[in-house]
Each structure stands twice: as C-alpha cells, then as structure tokens.
Protein backbone atom coordinates (compact mmCIF):
# COMPACT_ATOMS: atom_id res chain seq x y z
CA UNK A 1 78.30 98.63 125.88
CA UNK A 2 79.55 98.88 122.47
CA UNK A 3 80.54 94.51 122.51
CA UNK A 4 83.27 94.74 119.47
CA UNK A 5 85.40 97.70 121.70
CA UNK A 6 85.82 95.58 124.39
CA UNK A 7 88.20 93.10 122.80
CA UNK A 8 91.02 95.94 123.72
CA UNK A 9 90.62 95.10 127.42
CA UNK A 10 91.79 91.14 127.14
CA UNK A 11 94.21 92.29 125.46
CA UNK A 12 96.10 94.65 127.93
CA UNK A 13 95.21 92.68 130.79
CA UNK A 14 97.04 90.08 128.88
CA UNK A 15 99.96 91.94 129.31
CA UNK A 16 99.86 92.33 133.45
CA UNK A 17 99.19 88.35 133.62
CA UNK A 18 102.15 88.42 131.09
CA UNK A 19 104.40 90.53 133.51
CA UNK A 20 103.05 88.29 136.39
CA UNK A 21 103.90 84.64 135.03
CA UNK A 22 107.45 86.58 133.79
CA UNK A 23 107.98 87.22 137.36
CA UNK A 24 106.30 84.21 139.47
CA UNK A 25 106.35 81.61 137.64
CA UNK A 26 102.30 80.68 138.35
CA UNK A 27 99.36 82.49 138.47
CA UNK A 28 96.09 82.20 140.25
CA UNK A 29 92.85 81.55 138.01
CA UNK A 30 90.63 82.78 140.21
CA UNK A 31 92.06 86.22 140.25
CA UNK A 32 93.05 86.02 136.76
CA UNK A 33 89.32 85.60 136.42
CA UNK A 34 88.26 88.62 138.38
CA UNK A 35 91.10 90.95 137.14
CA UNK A 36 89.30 90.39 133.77
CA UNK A 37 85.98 90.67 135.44
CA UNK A 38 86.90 93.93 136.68
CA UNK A 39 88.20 95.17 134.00
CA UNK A 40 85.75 94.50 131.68
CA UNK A 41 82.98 96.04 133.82
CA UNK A 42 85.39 99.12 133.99
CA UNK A 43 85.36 99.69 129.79
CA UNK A 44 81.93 99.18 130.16
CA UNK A 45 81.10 101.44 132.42
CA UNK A 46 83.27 104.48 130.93
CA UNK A 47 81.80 103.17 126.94
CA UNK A 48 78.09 103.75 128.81
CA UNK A 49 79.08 106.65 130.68
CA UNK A 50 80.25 108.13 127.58
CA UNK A 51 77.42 106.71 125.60
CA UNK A 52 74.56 108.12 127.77
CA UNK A 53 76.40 111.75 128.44
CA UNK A 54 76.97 112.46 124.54
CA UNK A 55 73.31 111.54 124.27
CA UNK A 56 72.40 114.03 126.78
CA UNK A 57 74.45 116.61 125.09
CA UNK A 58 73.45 115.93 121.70
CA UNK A 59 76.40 115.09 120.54
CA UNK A 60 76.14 111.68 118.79
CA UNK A 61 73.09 113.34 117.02
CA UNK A 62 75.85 114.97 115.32
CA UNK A 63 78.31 112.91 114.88
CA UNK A 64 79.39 111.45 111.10
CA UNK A 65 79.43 107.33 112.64
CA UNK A 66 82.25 104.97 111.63
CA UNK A 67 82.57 101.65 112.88
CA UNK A 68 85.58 103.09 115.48
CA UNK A 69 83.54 106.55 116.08
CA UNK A 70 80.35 108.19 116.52
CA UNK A 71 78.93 106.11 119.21
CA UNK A 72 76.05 102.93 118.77
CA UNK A 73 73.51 105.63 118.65
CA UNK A 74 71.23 103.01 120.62
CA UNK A 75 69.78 106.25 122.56
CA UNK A 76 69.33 108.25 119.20
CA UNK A 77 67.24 105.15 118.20
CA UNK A 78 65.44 104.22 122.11
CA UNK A 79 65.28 107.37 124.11
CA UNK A 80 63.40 105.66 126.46
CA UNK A 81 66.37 103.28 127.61
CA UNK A 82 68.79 106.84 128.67
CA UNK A 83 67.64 106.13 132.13
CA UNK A 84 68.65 102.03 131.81
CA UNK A 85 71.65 103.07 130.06
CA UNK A 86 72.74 105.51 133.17
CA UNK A 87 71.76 102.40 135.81
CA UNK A 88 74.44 100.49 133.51
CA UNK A 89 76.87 102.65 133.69
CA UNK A 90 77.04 102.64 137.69
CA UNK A 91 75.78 99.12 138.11
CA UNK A 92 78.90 98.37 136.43
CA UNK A 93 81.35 100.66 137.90
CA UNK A 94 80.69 99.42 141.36
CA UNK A 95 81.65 95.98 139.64
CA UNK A 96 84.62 97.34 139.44
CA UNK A 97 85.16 98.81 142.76
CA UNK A 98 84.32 95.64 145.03
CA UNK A 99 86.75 93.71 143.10
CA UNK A 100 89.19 96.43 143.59
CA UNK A 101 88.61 96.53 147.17
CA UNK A 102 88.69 92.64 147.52
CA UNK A 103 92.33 92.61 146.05
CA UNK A 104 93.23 95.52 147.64
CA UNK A 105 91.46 93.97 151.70
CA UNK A 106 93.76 90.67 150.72
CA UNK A 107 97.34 92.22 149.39
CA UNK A 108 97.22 96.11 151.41
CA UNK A 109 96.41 99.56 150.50
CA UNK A 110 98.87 99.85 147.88
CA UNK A 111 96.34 99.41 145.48
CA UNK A 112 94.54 102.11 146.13
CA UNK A 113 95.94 104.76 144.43
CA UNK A 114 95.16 102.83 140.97
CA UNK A 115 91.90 102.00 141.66
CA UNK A 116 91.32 105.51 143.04
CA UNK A 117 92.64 106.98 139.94
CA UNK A 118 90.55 104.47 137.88
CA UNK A 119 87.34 104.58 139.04
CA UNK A 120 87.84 108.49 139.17
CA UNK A 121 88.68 108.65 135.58
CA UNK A 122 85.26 106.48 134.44
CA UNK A 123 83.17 108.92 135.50
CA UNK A 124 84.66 111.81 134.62
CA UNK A 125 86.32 111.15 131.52
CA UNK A 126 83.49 112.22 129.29
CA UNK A 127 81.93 115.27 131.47
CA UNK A 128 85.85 116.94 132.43
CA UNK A 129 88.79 115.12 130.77
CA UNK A 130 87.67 115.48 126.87
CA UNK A 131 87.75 119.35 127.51
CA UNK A 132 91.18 119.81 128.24
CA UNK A 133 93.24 119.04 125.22
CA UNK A 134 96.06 117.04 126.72
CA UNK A 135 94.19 115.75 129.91
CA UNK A 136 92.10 114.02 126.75
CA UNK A 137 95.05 112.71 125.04
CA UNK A 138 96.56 111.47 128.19
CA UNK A 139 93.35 109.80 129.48
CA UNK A 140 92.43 106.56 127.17
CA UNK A 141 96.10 105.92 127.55
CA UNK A 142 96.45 106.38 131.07
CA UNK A 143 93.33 104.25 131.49
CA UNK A 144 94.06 101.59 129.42
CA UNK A 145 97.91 101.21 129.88
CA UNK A 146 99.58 102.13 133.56
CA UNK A 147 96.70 101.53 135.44
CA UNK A 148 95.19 98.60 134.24
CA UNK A 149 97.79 96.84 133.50
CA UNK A 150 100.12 97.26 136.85
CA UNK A 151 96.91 97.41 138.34
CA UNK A 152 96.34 93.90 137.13
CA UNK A 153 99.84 92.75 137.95
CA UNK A 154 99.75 93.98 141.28
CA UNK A 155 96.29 92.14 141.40
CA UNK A 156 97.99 88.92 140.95
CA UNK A 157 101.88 89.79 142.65
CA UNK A 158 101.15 91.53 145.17
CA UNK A 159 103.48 94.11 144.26
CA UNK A 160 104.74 96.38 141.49
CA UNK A 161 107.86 96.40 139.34
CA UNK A 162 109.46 97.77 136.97
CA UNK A 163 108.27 95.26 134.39
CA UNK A 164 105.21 95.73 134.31
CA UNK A 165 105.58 99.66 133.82
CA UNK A 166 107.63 99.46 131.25
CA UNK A 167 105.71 96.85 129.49
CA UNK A 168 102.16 99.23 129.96
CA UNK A 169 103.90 102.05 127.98
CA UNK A 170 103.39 100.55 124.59
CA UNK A 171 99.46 99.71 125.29
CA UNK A 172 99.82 103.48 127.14
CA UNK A 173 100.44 105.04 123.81
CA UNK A 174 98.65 103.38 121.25
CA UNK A 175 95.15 103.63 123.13
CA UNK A 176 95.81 107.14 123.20
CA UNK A 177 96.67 106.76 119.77
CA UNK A 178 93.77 105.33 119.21
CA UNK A 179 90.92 107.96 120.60
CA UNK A 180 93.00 110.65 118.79
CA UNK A 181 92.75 108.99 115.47
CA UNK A 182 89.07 108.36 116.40
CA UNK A 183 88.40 112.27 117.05
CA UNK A 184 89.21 113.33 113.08
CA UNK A 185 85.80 112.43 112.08
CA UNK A 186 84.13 114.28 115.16
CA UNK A 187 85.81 117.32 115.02
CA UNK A 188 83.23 119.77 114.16
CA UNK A 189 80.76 118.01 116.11
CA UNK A 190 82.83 117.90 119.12
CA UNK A 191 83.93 121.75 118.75
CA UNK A 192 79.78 122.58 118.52
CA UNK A 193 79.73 121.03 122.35
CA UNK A 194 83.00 122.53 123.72
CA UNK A 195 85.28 120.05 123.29
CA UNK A 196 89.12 120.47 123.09
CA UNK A 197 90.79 117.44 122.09
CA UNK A 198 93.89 117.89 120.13
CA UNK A 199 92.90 117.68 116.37
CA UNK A 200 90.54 120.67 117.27
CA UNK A 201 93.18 122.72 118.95
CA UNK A 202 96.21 121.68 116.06
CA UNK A 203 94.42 120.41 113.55
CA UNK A 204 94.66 117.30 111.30
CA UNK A 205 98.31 117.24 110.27
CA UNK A 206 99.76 118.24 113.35
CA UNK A 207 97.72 115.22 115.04
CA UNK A 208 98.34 113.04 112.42
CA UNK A 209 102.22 113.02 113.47
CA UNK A 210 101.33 112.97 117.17
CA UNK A 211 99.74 109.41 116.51
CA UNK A 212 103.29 108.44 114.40
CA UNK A 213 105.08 110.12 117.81
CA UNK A 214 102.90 107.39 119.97
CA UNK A 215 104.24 104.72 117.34
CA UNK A 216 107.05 105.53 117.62
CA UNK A 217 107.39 105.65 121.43
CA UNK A 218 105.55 101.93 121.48
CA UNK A 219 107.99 100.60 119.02
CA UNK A 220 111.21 102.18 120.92
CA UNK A 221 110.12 101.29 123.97
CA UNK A 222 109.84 97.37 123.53
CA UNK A 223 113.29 97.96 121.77
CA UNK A 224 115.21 99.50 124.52
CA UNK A 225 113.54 97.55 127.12
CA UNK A 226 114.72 94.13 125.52
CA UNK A 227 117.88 95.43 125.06
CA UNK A 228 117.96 96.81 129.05
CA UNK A 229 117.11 93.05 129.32
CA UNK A 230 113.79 94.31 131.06
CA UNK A 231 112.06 92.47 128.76
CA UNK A 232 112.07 89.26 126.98
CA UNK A 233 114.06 89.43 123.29
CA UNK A 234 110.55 87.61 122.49
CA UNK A 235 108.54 90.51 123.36
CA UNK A 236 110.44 91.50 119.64
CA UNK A 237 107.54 90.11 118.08
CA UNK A 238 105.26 93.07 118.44
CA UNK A 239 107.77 94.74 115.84
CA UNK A 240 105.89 92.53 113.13
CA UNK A 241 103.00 95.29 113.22
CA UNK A 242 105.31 98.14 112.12
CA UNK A 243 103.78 97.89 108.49
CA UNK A 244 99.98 98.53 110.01
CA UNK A 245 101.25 100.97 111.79
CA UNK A 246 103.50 102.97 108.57
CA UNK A 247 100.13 102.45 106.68
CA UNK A 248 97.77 104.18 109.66
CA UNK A 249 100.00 106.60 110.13
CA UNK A 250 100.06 107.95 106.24
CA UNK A 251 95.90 107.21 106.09
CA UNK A 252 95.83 110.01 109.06
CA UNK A 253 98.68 112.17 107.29
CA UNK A 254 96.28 112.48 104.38
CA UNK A 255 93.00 112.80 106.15
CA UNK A 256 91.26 115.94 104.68
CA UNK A 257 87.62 116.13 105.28
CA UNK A 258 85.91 112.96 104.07
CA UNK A 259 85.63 110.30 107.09
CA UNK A 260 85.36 107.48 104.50
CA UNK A 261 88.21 107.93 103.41
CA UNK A 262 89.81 107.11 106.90
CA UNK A 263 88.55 104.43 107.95
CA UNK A 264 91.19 102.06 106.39
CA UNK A 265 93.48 103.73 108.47
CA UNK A 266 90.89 103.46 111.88
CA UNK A 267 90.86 99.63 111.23
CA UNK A 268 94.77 99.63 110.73
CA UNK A 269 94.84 101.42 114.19
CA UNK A 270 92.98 99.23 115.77
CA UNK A 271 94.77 96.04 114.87
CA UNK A 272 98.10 97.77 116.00
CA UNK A 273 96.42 98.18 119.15
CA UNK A 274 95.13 95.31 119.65
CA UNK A 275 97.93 93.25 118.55
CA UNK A 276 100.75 95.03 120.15
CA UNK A 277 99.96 94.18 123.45
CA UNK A 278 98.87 90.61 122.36
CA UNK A 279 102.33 89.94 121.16
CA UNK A 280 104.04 91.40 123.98
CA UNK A 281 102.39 89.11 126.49
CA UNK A 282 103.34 86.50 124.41
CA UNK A 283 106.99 87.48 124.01
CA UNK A 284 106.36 87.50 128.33
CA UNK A 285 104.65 83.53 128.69
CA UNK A 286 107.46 82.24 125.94
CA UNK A 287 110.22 84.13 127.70
C-alpha cells in the first residue's frame, strides 16, 4: 500500500471539504467520512496496481530505491503474495466505486464523469499512461488534483464551482511535480521496460525546469485567484513554502547521476506537496 504515500490524499481532500465549508457554511461528517474512505482506497488501489505490475515487469528489480521511488519491493522480497497483492488492488478499487455510486444514486449523474475518469485512470495508469510522455505527466496530477478534489466537493455540495477548480490547480501541479521529480532516479530502469516519461524523452535539465514551471503555476495561481477574490486572501499562506520549493527546484537543476544526492530535494518536494494544499484549505475554513 506503501502507508507513508498516503498522507498526500488527506491532504487534497482537505482542500474539496475546504471549498465546501467556503461555500455552505456546514458539512456532513458522514460523507466527509466516506469521501476520505474513498479516496484512500483509490491511492491504494493505483500504489498496488502499480506495485504488483512493475513486479510483473521486472521493473522494481531494477530500480535504484529512495524513500519517494523505487517501489516497497515487498514482491521482490514475497513472491508468493503477487497474487494477494493483485486481489488488493481490485478489492480496493471497487471500494472506491460503490462509494462513488452511492454519492452519485443520492445527488445525480453528474458525478459520473469524475468517477468514470477516476476509476479508469487506477487501472490503467501503470500498464498505458506511463508510456506516453505527457499522458504520464498529466496523470498523478489529474488524479490527485481536478478529480479528487471537485470530485470531493461535489461529494459534499452537490454541485461544482468554480472554487473548487481553481483551488485543485495548485495540488494539480505539484503531484505531477512530484512523480516527475520521482522518475530521475528510474530513468534507465524505466527506459529498459519502455517507458516514456519526460526526463527520458528531455532529459534531466529540461525536466528539472518543468517541475520549477509546476511551481510556478501553483504559486501564481493561489495569487491571482485571491486577487480575482476567488479565493480567500488567507489561502496566502501556502506562499510560506516558496523557500522548499526554490531549494527542490535547484536539488533537481543539479541532479547528475547519483540518486543520493537527490533525495534532499525528493523530501523538499514532498513537503511542498503536502503542505500546499494543507494551507490552502486552511486559508478556505479561516476565510
């Protein structure tokens, strides 16, 4: 399941029940509960997915493991528990789906499309996305930011807005931000199974100012939405990571070869990720 990932879904479902209270006032604990339910059995089921399909490929008998990379290599150490892992995997993506379809019997079809889109992207995102350079860049992101977090304020709204789009953009980019920072240690093990994520296709510099692009985008974004008055002025507070983020960005400018060396700037990464979408919801419940 790969427990000390997970912490990254809280965090952007924090930011739909952010957009919700913002825009209702209240909020339901029982759905809260099952939005976070749901989600969590959806990052599990893509981390297993992804866990038992680089298994079967070989791949994370190849892989140089970080803390952030590599995967658990619990298969590399007990073969025997590839078929568990796979029962896992699906047990836990049907999690997902029946409390998709209970929100989406009690508020209309509308959800749908999200959860569609979702469920489609756990179980292909390790056998079809991570082939197709941008489809791979755009997945995590995708995943992680538009549709789980309007998914979730949908969840507990009963509609969309604008709010809670523009407040998934930030968590949008930096998970995407995230994986591509996470791919520099894999490269050549990746390339040896076909892969064609961006550091592989541009290389390490080139990607390396991608990730200070998705910065960027996070940072300007929660700028120009408070200023649009979209947002909270609170939801400022995420702009108190910009230092983790300056120092992750230059740890990836000056990645060479040795995956030591990077992992500094991983853990920076991280905490930007994590954090920015804390802080935002927080800016949202204060506002």
């Amino acid at each position: 399941m790969r427990l000390p990932f997970l912490l990254l879904t809280p965090a952007c479902v924090l930011v739909g029940v952010g957009t919700a209270y913002w825009q209702m006032g209240t909020l339901n604990g029982l759905h809260v509960l099952l939005v976070v339910v749901g989600a969590l059995s959806a990052h599990i089921s893509v981390n297993v997915f992804n866990e038992y399909f680089d298994y079967k490929s070989g791949l994370d008998s190849k892989t140089i493991r970080t803390p952030f990379s590599g995967g658990s290599g619990a298969l590399q150490a007990n073969p025997n528990l590839a078929r568990a892992a796979l029962w896992l995997a699906w047990v836990s993506f049907f999690i997902t789906a029946i409390v998709g379809l209970y929100f989406a019997t009690i508020l209309g079809w509308k959800l749908l499309p999200i959860g569609i889109l979702g469920l489609f992207l756990l179980i292909t995102y390790t056998t079809w996305w991570v082939y197709n350079p941008w489809l791979c860049l755009i997945a995590p992101g995708l995943g992680f930011g538009i549709l789980m977090i309007m998914g979730t304020h949908f969840a507990l709204t009963g509609e969309y807005s604008l709010v809670a789009f523009v407040a998934s953009l930030p968590a949008t980019f930096l998970v995407s931000g995230l994986l591509l920072l996470n791919q520099f240690p894999d490269v050549e093990a990746d390339k040896s199974i076909g892969r064609k994520h961006l550091p592989i296709v541009i290389g390490f510099e080139k990607s390396a100012w991608a990730l200070g692009s998705f910065y960027l985008l996070a940072y300007l974004t929660v700028i120009l939405s408070v200023l649009a008055k979209i947002l909270p002025v609170y939801c400022l507070l995420a702009l108190v990571t910009v230092p983790l983020s300056w120092k992750a960005f230059h740890g990836a400018k000056n990645f060479k070869v040795d995956a030591s060396q990077l992992i500094p700037a991983m853990g920076m990464n991280v905490a930007v990720t994590l954090l920015i979408p804390v802080l935002l919801a927080v800016g949202l419940f204060i506002g």
